[in-house]
Structure formats: C-alpha cells, structure tokens
Protein backbone atom coordinates (compact mmCIF):
# COMPACT_ATOMS: atom_id res chain seq x y z
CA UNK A 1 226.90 102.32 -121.53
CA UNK A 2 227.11 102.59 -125.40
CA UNK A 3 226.95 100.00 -127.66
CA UNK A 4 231.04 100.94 -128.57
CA UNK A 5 231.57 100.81 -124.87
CA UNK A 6 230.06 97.81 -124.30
CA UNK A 7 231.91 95.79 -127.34
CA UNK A 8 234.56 97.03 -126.74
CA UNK A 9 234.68 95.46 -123.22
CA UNK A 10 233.11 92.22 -124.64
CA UNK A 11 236.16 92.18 -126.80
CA UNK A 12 238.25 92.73 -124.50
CA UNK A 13 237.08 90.18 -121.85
CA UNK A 14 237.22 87.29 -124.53
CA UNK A 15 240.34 88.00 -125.66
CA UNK A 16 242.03 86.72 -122.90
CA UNK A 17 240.31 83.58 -121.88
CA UNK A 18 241.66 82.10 -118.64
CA UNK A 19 244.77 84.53 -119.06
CA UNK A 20 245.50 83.22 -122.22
CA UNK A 21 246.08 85.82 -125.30
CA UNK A 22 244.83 84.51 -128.51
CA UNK A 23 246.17 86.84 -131.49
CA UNK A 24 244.94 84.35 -134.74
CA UNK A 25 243.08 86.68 -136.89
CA UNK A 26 242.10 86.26 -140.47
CA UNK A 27 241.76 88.57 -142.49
CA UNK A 28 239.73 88.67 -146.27
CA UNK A 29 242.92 90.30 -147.77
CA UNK A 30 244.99 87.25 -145.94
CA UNK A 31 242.69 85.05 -147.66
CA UNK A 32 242.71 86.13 -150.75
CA UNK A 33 246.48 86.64 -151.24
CA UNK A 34 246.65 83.14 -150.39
CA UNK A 35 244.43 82.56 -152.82
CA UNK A 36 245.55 84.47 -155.43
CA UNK A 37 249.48 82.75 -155.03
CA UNK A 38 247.91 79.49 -155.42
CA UNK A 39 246.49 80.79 -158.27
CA UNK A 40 249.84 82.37 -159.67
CA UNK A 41 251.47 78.69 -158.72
CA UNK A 42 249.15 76.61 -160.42
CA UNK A 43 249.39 78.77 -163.99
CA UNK A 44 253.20 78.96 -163.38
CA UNK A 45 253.41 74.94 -162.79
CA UNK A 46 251.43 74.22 -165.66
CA UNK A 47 253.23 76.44 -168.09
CA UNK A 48 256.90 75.22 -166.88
CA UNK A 49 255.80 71.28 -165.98
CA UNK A 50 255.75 69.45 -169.12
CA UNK A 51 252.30 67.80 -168.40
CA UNK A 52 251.77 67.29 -172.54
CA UNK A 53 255.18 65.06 -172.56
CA UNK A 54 256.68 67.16 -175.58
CA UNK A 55 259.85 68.15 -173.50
CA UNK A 56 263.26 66.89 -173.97
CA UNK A 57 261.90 63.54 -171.46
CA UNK A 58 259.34 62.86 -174.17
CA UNK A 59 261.74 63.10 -177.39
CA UNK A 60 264.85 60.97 -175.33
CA UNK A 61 262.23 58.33 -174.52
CA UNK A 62 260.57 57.90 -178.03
CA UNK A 63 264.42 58.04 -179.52
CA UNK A 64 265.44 55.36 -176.77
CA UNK A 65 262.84 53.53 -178.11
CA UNK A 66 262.57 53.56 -181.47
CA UNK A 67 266.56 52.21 -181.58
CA UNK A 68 265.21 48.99 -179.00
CA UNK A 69 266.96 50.65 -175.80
CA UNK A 70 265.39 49.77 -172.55
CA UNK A 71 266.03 52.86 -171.70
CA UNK A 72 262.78 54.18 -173.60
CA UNK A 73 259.67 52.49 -171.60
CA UNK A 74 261.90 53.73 -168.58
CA UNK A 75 261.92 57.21 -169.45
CA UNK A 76 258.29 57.08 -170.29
CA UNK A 77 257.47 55.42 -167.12
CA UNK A 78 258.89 58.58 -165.48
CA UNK A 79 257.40 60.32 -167.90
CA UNK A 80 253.91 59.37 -166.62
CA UNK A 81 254.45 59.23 -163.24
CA UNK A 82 255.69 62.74 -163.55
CA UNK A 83 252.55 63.56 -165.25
CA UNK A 84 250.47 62.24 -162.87
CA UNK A 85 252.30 63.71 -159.58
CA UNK A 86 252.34 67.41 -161.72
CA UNK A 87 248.38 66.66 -162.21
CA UNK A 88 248.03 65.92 -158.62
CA UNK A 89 249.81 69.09 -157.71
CA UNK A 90 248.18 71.52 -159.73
CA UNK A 91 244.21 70.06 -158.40
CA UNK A 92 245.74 70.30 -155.02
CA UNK A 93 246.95 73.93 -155.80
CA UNK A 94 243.49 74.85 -158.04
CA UNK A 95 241.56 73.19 -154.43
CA UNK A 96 243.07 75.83 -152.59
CA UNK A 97 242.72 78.02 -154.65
CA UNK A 98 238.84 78.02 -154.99
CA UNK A 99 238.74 77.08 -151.52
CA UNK A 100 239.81 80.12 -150.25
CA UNK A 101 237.94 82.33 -152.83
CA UNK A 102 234.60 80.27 -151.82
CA UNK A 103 235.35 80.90 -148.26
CA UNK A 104 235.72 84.28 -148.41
CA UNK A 105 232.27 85.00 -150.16
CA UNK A 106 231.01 83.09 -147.80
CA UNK A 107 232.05 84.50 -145.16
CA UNK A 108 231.03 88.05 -146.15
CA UNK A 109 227.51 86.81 -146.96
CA UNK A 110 227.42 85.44 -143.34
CA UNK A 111 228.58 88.60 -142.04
CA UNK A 112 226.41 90.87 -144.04
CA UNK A 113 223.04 88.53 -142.55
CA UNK A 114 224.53 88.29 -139.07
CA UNK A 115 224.96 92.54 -139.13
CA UNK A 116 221.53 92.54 -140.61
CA UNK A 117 220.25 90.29 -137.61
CA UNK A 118 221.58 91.87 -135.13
CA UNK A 119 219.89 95.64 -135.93
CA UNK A 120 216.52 96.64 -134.62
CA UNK A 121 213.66 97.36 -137.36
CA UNK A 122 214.91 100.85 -137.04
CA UNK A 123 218.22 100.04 -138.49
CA UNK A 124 219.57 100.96 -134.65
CA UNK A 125 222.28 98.55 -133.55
CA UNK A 126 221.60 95.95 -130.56
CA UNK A 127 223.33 96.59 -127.34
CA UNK A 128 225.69 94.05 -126.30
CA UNK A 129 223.52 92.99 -123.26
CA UNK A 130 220.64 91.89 -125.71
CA UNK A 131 223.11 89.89 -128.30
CA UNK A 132 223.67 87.87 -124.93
CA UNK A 133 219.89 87.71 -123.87
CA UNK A 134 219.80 86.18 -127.55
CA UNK A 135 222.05 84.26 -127.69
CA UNK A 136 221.28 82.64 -124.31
C-alpha cells in the first residue's frame, strides 16, 4: 500500500469516530480573514468612536458646564464611561486580532517541523504504519 493509500484510509477511518461525522476544519485563509476584519473593525471604531472627547458630547458637556448646569459632569460622566467601554472594545478587537495572526504563524511553523519529522534522511515520506509505530 502507498503512503497516499494508506492516509487516505487513516483519514478516512478517523473521520467518523463511533459513526459520528466531524466536518470543523480551519483553515489559514479562515484565520486570517478573521483576523484581518478585526483588524478593519478596530481602525473603523477608532476613527468613528470619539475616544479623544472632541465630539459634539465633549463641547455640550463643557457648555453645560461652564453656565453651572448639572447637566455638564453628567454628560462627561458618559463621556468617560464611553471612553472607557470604546477602549475596552478596541483591545478586545486588537486581542483578536493578533491572536489570530500569532496563531497562524504558529501553526505553519509547527507544520513545517512536524512534515520535516516525519520524512526519512532521504527526504522519502514515512508510511502511515510507522507514524503509528511512533507515535505508539
């Protein structure tokens, strides 16, 4: 049996686990489109948010007041708990973000030394029969 034969069949046989079909598969393309749309979020959220406080919020409040209205300290208080949620948002959003672009180098260095472990001195690939005598 070939080494494509035999795979094949190993991929095949634990695909369907006690009957069960298991069809999760991830991708590095699915990763980093995630990736890259958290990316896109986070520079969108910041641009649009108002983090700085120099929106319409920020002018209301400091013209509330200025003319003694209690209405200014509670329009900054929103102000700043705005700020803060936003902030929270976008390092939740930049997490993910560099998560997901970690991940996937990682991932490709671990497959490019699990290929290279798994190849004779020869550069000849193992048969599936020895991966399990190794693994074993």
């Amino acid at each position: 049996m070939t080494f494509d034969e035999e795979w094949a069949a190993a991929k095949r046989n634990a695909a369907t686990p006690g009957g069960a079909s298991y069809d999760l598969v991830i991708m590095q393309d699915d990763l980093g489109a995630v990736g890259h749309e958290a990316f896109v979020v986070h520079g969108e959220l910041r641009k649009k948010s108002d983090i700085a406080g120099t929106g319409a919020t920020s002018r209301a409040a400091a013209e509330c007041s200025a003319k003694n209205l209690a209405m200014g300290s509670e329009l900054t208080a929103t102000l700043s708990t705005w700020d803060s949620q936003v902030k929270t948002v976008l390092q939740m959003y930049a997490h993910i973000s560099n998560h997901l672009d970690h991940s996937k180098q990682a991932h490709a260095r671990d497959d490019e030394a699990i290929a290279a472990s798994l190849r004779h001195r020869d550069g000849s690939a193992m048969s599936v029969a020895e991966i399990q005598r190794y693994v074993k």
